[in-house]
Protein backbone atom coordinates (compact mmCIF):
# COMPACT_ATOMS: atom_id res chain seq x y z
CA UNK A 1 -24.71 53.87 37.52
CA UNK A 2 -24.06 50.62 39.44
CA UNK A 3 -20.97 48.64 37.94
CA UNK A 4 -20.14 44.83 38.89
CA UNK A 5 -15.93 43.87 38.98
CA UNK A 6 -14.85 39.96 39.51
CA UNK A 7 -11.06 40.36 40.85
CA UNK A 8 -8.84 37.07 42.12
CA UNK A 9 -6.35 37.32 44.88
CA UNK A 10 -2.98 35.94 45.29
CA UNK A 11 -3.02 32.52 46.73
CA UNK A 12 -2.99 33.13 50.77
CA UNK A 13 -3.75 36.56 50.34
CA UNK A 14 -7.36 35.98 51.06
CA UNK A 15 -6.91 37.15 55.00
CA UNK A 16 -5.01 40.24 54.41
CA UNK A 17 -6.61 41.32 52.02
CA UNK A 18 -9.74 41.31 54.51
CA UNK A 19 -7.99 43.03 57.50
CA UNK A 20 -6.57 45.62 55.15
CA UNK A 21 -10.19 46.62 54.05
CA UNK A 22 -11.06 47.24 57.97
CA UNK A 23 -10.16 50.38 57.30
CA UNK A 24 -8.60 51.88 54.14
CA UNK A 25 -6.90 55.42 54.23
CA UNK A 26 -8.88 58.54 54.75
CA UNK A 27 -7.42 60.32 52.31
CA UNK A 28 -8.54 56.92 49.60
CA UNK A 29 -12.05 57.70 50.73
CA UNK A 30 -11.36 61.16 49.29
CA UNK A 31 -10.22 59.98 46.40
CA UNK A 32 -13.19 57.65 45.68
CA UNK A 33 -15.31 60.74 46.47
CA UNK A 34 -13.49 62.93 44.21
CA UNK A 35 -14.18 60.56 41.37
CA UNK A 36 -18.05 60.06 42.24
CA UNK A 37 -18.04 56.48 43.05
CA UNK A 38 -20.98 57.44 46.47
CA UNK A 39 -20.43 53.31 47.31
CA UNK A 40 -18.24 50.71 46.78
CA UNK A 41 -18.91 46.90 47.80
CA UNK A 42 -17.04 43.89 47.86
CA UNK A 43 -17.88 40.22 48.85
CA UNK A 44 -15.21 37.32 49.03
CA UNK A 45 -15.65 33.28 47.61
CA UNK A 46 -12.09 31.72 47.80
CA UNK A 47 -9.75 33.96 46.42
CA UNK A 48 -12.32 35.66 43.98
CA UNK A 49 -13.56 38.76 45.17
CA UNK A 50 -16.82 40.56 43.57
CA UNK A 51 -17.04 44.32 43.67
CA UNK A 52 -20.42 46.43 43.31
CA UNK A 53 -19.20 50.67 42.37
CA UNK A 54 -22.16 53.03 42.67
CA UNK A 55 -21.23 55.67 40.70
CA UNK A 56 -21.96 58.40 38.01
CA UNK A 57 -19.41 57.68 35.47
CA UNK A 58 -17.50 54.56 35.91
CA UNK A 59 -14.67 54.89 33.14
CA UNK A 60 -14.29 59.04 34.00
CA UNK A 61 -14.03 57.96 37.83
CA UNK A 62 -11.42 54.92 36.66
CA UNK A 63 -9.68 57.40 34.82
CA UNK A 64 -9.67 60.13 37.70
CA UNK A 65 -8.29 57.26 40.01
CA UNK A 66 -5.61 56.69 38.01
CA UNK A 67 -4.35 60.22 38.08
CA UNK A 68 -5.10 60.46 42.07
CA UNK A 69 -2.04 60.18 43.78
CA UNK A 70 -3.70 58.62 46.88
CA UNK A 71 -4.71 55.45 45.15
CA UNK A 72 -1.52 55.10 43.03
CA UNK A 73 -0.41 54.73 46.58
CA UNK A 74 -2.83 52.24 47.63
CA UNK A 75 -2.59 50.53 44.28
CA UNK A 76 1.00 50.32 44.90
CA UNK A 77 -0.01 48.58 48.71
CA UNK A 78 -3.27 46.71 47.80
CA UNK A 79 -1.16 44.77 44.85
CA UNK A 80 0.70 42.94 47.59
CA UNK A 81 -3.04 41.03 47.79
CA UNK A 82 -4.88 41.24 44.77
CA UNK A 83 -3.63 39.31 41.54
CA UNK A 84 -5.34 40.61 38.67
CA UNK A 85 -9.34 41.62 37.93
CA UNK A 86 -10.81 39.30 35.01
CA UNK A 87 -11.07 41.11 31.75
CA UNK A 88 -14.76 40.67 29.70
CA UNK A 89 -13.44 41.87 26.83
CA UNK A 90 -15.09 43.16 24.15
CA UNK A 91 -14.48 46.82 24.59
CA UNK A 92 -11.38 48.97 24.02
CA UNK A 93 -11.47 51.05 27.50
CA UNK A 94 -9.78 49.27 30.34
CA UNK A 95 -12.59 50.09 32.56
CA UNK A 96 -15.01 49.10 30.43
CA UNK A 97 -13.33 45.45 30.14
CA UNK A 98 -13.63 45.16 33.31
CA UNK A 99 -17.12 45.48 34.10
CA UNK A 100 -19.49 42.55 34.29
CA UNK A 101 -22.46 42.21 32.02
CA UNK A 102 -25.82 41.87 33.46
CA UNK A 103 -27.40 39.09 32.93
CA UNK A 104 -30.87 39.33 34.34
CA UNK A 105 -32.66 41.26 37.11
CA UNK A 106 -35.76 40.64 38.80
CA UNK A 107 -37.53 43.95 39.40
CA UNK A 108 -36.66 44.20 35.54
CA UNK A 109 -38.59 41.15 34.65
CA UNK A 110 -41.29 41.68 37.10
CA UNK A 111 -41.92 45.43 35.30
CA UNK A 112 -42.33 43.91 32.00
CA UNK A 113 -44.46 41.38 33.20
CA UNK A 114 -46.84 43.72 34.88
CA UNK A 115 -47.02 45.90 30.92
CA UNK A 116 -47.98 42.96 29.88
């Protein structure tokens, strides 16, 4: 599954938080394995930050972060930067609030079309 995030950081923040993401820790990378996220993306506008997960199971991988003790550590570093992720709402599950709703894809449209 492929999940879109919209985070904001702190004001100032903006070129840390880049040269942190040179290169996170090895043992983070582990982490994000362990939970079966296979990519993670994330593109900068301001201070608002867009992330793109590839994943099979976004909330069990959420939920297997927070357990990890690697990225309670980097949560615990990383929070220096980042001042909240925007919350949909609409669902219970934390993770689920804070994934993005589609709103329209090309290749989807452009199937359709060609069923007529």
């Amino acid at each position: 599954m492929r999940v879109a995030l919209h985070s904001v950081l702190k004001e100032g923040q903006e070129s840390g938080y880049e040269q942190t993401h040179a290169t996170v820790p090895e043992d983070l990378l582990a982490a994000l394995r362990r939970a079966g996220i296979t990519d993670w993306r994330i593109w900068r506008s301001g201070r608002h930050l867009f992330h793109l997960v590839d994943c099979e199971d976004f909330a069990a991988a959420m939920a297997a972060l927070d357990e990890d003790p690697a990225n309670q550590r980097w949560q615990g570093f990383i929070g220096a930067y980042v001042d909240h992720f925007e919350d949909t709402g609409g669902c219970p599950a934390e993770s689920e609030r804070m994934a993005l709703g589609e709103v329209w894809q090309l290749s989807a449209q452009a199937k359709a079309a060609e069923r007529g």
